[in-house]
PDB file of N, CA and C in Angstrom:
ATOM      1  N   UNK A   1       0.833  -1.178   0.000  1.00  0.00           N
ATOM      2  CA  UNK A   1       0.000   0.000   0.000  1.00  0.00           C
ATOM      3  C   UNK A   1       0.885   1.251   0.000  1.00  0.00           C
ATOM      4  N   UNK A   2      -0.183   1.928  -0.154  1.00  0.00           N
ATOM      5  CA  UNK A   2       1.124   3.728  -0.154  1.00  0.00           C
ATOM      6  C   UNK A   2       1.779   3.852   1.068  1.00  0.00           C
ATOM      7  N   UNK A   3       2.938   4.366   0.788  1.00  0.00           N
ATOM      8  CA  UNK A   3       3.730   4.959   2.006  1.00  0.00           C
ATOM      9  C   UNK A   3       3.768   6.679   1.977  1.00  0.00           C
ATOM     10  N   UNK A   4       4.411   6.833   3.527  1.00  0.00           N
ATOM     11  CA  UNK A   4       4.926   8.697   3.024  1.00  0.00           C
ATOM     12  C   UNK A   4       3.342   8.991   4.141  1.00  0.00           C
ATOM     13  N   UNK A   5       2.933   9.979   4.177  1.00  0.00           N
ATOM     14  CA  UNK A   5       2.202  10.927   5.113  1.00  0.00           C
ATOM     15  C   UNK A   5       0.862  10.504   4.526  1.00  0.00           C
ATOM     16  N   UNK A   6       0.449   9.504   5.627  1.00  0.00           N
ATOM     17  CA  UNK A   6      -0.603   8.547   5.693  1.00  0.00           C
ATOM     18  C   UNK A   6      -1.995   8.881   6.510  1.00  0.00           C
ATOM     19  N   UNK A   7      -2.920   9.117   5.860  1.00  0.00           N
ATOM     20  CA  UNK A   7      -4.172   9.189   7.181  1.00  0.00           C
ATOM     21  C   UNK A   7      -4.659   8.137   7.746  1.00  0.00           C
ATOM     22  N   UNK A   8      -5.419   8.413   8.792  1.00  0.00           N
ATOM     23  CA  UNK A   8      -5.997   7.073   9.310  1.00  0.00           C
ATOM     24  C   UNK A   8      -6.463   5.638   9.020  1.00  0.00           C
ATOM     25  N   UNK A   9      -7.363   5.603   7.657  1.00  0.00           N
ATOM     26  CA  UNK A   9      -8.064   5.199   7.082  1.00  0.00           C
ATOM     27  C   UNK A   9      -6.988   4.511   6.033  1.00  0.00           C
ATOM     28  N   UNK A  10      -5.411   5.088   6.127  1.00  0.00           N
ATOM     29  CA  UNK A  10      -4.608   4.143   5.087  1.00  0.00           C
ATOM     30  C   UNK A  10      -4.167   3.123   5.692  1.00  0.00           C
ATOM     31  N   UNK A  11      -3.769   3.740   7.435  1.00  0.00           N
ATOM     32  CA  UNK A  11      -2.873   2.911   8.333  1.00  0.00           C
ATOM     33  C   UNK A  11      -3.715   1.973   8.728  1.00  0.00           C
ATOM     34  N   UNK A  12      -5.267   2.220   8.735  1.00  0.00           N
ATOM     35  CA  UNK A  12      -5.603   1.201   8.934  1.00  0.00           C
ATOM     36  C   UNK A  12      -5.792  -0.151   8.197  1.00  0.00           C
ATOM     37  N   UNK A  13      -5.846   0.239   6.774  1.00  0.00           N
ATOM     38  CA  UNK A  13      -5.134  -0.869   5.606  1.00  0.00           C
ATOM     39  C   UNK A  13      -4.469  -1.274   5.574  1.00  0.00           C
ATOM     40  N   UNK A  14      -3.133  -0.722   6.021  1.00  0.00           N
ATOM     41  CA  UNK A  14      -1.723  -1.166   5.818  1.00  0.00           C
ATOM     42  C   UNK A  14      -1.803  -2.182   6.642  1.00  0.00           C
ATOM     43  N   UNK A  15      -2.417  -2.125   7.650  1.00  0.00           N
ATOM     44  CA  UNK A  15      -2.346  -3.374   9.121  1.00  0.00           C
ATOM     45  C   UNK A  15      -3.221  -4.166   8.431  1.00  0.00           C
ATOM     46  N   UNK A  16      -4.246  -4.019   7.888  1.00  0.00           N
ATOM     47  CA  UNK A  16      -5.154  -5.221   7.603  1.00  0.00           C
ATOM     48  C   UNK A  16      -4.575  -6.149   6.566  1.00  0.00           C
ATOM     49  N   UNK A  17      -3.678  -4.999   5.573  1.00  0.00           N
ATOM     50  CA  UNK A  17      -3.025  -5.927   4.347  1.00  0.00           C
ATOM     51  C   UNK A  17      -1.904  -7.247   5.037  1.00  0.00           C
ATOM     52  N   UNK A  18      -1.378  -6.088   6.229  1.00  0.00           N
ATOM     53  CA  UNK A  18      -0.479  -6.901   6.676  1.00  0.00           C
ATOM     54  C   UNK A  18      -0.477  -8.336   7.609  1.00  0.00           C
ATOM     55  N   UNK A  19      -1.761  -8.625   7.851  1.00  0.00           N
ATOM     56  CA  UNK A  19      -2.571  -9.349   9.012  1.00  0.00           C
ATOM     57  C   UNK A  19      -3.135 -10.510   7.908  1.00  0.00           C
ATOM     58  N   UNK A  20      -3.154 -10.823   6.803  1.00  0.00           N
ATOM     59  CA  UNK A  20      -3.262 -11.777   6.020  1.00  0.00           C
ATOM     60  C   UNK A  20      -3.246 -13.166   6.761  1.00  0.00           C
ATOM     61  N   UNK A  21      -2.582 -13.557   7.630  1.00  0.00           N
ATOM     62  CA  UNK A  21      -2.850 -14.677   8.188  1.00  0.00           C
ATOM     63  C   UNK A  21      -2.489 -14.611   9.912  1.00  0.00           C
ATOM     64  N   UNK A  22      -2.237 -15.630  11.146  1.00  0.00           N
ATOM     65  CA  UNK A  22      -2.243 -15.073  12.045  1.00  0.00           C
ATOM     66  C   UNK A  22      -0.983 -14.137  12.116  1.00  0.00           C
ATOM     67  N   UNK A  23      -0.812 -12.979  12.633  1.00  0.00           N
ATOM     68  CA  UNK A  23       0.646 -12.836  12.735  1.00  0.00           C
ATOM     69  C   UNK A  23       0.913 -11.438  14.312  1.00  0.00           C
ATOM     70  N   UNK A  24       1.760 -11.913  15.095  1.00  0.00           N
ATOM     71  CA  UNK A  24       2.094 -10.951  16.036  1.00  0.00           C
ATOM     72  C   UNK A  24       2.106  -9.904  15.844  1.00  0.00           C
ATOM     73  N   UNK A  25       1.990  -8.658  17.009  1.00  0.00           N
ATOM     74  CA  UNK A  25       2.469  -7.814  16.703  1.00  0.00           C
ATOM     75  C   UNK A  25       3.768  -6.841  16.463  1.00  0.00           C
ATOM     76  N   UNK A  26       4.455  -7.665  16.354  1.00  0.00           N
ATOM     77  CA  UNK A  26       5.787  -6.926  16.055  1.00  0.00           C
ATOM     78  C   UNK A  26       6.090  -7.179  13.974  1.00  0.00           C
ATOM     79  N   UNK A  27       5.185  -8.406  13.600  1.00  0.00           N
ATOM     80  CA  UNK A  27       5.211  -8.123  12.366  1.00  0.00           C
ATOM     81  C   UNK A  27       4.587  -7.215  11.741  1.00  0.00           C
ATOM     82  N   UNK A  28       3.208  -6.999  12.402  1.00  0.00           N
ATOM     83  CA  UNK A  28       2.454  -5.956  12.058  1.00  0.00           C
ATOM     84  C   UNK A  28       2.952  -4.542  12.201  1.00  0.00           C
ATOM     85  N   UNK A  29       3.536  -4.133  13.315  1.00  0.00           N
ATOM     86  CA  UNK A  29       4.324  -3.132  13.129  1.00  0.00           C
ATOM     87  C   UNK A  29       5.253  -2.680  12.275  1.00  0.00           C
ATOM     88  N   UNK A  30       6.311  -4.025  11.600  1.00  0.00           N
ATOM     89  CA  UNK A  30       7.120  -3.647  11.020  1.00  0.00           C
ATOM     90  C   UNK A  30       6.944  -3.711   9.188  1.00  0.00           C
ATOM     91  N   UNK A  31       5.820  -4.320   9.433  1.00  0.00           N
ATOM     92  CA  UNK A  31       5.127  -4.549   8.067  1.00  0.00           C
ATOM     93  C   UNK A  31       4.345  -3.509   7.487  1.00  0.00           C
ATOM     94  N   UNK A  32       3.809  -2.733   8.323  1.00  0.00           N
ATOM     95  CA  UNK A  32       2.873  -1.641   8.436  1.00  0.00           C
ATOM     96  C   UNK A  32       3.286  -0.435   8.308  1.00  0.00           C
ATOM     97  N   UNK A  33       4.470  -0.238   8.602  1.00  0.00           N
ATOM     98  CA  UNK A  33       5.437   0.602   8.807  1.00  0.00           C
ATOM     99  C   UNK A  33       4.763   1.853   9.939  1.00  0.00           C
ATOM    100  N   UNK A  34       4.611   1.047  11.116  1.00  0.00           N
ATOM    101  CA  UNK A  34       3.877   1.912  12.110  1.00  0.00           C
ATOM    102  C   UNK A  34       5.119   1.750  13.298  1.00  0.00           C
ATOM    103  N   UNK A  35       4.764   2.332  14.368  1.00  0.00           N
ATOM    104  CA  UNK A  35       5.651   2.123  15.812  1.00  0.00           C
ATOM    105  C   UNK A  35       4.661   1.848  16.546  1.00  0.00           C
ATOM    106  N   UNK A  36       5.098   1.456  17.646  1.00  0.00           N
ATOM    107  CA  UNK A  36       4.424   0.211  18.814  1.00  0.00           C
ATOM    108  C   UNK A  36       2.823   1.168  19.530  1.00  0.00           C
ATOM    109  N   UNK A  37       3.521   2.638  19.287  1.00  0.00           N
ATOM    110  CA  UNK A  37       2.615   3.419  20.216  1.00  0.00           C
ATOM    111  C   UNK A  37       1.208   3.612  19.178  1.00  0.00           C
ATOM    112  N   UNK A  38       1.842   3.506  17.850  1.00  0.00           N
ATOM    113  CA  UNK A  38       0.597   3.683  16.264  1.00  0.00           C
ATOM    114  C   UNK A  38      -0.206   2.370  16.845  1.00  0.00           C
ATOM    115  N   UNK A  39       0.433   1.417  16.794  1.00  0.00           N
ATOM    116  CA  UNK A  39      -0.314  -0.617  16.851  1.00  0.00           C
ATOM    117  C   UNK A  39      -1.324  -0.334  17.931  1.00  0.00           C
ATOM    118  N   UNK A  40      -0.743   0.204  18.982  1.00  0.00           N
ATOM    119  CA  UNK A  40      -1.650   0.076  20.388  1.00  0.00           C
ATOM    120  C   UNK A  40      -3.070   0.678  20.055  1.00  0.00           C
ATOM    121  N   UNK A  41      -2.951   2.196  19.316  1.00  0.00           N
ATOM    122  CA  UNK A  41      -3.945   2.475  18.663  1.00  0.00           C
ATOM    123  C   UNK A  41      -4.385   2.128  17.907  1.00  0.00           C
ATOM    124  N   UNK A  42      -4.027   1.369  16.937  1.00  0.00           N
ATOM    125  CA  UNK A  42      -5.211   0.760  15.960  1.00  0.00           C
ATOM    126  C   UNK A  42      -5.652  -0.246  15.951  1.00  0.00           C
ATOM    127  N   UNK A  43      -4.937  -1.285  17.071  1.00  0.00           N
ATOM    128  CA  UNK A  43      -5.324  -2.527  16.768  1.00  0.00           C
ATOM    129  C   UNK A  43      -6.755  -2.729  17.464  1.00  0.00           C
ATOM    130  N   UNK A  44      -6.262  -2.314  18.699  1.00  0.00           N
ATOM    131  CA  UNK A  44      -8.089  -2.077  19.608  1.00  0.00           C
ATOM    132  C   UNK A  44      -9.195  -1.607  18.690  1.00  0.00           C
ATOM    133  N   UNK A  45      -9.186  -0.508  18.014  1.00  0.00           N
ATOM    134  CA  UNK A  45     -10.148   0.075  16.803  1.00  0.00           C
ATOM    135  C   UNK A  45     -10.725  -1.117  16.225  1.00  0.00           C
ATOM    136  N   UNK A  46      -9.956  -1.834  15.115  1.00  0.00           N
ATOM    137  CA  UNK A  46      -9.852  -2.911  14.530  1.00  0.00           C
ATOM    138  C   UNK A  46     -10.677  -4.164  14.672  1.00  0.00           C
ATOM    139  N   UNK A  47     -10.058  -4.432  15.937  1.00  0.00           N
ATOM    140  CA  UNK A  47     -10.896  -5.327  16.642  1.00  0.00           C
ATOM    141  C   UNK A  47     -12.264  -4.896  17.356  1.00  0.00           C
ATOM    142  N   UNK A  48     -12.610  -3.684  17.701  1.00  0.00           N
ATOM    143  CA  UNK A  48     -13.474  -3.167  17.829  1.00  0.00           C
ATOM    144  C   UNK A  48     -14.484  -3.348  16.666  1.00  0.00           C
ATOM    145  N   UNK A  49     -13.986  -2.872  15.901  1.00  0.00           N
ATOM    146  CA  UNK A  49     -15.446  -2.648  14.281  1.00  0.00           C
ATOM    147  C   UNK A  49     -15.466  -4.089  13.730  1.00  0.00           C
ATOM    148  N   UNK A  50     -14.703  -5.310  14.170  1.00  0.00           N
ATOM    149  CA  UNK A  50     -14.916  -6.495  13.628  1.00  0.00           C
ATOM    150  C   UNK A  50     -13.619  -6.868  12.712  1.00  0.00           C
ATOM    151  N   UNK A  51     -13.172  -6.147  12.150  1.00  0.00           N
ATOM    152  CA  UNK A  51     -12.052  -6.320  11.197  1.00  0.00           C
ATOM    153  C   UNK A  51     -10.706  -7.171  11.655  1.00  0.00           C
ATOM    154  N   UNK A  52     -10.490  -7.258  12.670  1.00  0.00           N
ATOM    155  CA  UNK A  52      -9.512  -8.317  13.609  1.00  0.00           C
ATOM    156  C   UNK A  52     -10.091  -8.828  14.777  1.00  0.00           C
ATOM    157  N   UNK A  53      -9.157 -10.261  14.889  1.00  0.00           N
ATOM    158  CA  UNK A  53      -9.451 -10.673  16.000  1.00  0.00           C
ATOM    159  C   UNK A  53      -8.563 -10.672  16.837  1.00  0.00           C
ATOM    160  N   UNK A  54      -8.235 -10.688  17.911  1.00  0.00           N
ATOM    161  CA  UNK A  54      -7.130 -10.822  18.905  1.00  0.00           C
ATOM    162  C   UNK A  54      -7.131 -12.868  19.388  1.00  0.00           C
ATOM    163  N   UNK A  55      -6.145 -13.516  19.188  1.00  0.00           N
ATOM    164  CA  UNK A  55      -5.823 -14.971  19.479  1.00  0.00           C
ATOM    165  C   UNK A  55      -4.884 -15.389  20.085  1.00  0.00           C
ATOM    166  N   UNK A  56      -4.932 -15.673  21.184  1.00  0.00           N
ATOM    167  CA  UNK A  56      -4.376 -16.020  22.295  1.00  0.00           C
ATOM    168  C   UNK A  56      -3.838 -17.578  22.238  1.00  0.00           C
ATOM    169  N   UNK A  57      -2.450 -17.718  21.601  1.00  0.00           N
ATOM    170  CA  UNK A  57      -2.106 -18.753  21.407  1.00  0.00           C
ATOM    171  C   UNK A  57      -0.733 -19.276  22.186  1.00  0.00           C
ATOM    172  N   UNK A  58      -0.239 -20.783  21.488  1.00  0.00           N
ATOM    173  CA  UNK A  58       1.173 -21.034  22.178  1.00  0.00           C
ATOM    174  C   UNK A  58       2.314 -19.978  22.247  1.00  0.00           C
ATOM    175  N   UNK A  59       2.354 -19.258  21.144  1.00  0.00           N
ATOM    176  CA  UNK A  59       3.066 -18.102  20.355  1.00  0.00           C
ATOM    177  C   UNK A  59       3.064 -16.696  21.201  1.00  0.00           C
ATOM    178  N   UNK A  60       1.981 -16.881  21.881  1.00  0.00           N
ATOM    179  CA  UNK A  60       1.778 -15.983  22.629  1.00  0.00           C
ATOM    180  C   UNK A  60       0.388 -14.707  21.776  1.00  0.00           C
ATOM    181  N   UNK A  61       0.112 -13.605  21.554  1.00  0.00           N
ATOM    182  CA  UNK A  61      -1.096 -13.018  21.330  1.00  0.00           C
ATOM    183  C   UNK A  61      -1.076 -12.999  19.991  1.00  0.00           C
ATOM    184  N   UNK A  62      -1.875 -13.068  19.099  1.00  0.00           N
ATOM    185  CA  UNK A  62      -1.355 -13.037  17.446  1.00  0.00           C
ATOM    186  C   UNK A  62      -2.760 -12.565  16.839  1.00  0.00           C
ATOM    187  N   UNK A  63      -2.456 -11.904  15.497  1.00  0.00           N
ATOM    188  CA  UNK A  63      -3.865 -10.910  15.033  1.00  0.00           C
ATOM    189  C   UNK A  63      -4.098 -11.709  13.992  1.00  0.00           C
ATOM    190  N   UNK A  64      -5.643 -11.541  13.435  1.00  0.00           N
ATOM    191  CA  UNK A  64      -5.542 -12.422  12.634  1.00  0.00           C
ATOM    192  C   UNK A  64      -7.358 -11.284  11.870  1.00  0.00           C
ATOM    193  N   UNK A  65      -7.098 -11.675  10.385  1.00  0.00           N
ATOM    194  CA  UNK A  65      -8.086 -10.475   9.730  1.00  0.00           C
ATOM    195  C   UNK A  65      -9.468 -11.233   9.937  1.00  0.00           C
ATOM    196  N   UNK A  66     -10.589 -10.710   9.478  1.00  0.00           N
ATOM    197  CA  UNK A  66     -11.746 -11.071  10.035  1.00  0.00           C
ATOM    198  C   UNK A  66     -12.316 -11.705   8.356  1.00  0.00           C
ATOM    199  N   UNK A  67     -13.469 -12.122   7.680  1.00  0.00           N
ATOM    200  CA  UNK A  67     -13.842 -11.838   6.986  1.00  0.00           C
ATOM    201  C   UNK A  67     -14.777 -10.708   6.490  1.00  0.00           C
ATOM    202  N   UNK A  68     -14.955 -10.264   7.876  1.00  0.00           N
ATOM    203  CA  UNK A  68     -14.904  -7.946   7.205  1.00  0.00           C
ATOM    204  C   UNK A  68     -13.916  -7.399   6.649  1.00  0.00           C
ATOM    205  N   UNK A  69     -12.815  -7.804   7.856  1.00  0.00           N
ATOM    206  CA  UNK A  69     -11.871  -7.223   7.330  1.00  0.00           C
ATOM    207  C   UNK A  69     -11.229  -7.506   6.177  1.00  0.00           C
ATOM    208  N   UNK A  70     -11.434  -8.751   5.515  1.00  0.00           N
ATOM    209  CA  UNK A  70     -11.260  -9.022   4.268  1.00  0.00           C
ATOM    210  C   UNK A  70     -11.854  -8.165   2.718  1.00  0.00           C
ATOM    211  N   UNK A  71     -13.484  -8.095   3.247  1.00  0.00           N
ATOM    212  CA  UNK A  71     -14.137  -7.388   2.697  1.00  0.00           C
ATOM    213  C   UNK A  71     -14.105  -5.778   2.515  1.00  0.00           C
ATOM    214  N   UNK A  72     -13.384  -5.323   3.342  1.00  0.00           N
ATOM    215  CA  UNK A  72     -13.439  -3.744   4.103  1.00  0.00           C
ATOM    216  C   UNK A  72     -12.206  -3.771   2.810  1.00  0.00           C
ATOM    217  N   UNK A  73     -10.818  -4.237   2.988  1.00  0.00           N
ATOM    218  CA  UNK A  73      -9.797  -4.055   2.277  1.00  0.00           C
ATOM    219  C   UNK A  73      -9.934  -4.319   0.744  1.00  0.00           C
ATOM    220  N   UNK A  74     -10.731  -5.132   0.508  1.00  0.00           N
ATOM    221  CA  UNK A  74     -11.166  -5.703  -1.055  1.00  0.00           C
ATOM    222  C   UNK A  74     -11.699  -4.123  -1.308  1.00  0.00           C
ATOM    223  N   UNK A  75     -13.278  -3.922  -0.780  1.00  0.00           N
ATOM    224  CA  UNK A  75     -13.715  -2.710  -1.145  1.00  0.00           C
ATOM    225  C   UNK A  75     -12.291  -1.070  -1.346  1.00  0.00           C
ATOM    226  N   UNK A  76     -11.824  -1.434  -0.252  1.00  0.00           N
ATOM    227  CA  UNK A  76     -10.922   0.313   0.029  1.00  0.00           C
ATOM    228  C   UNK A  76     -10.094  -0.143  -1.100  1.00  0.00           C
ATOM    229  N   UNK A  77      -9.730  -1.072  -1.454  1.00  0.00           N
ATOM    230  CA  UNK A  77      -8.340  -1.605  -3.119  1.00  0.00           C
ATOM    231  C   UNK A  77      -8.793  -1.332  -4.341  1.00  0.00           C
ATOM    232  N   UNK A  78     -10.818  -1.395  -4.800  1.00  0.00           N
ATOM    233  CA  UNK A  78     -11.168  -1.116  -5.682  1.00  0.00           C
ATOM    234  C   UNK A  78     -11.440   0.051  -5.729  1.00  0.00           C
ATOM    235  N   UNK A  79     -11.862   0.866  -4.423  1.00  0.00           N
ATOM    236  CA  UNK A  79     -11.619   2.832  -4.806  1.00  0.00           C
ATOM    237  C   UNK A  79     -11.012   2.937  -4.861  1.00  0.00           C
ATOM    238  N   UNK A  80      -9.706   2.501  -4.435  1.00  0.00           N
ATOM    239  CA  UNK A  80      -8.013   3.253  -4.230  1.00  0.00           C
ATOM    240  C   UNK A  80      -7.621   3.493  -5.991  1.00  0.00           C
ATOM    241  N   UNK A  81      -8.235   2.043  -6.690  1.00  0.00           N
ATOM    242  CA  UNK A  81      -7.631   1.936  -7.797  1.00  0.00           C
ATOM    243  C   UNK A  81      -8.670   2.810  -9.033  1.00  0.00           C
ATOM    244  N   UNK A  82      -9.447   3.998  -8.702  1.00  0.00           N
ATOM    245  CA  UNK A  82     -10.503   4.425  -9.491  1.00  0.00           C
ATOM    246  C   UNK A  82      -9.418   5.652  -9.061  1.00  0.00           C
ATOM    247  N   UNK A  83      -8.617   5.951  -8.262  1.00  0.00           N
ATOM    248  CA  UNK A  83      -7.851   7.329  -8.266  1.00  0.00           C
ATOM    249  C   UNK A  83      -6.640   7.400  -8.436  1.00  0.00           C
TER     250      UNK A  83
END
């Protein structure tokens, strides 16, 4: 997804693109190109509106996309690509 001076509504893509299967948060951070204090804020959001889940595994806590959030990112990829 785009990089460079991002609004809300991108960063929150960037995490969802990046959340493709289960994955911690330190990949998501570094995948996202966010810092720990950005994750704390968006991931709660996220999981809030349905779009992630939070999974409590051997691995320890790991995110994982929803099938909203699948849908949410499909939709925001086909406007992105009309501009």
């Amino acid at each position: 997804m785009a990089r460079g001076r991002r609004g809300r509504v991108e960063i929150m893509m960037d995490i969802l693109d990046e959340v493709s299967s289960s994955v911690n948060k330190t990949k998501i951070v570094y995948g996202a190109n966010l810092n720990f204090s950005m994750a704390e804020r968006y991931l709660p959001l996220l999981i809030k509106r349905g779009f992630l889940e939070k999974v409590n595994s051997g691995n320890g806590v790991m995110y994982k996309i929803t099938g909203s959030g699948k849908q949410i990112l499909k939709d925001y990829r086909r406007v992105s690509a009309l501009f």
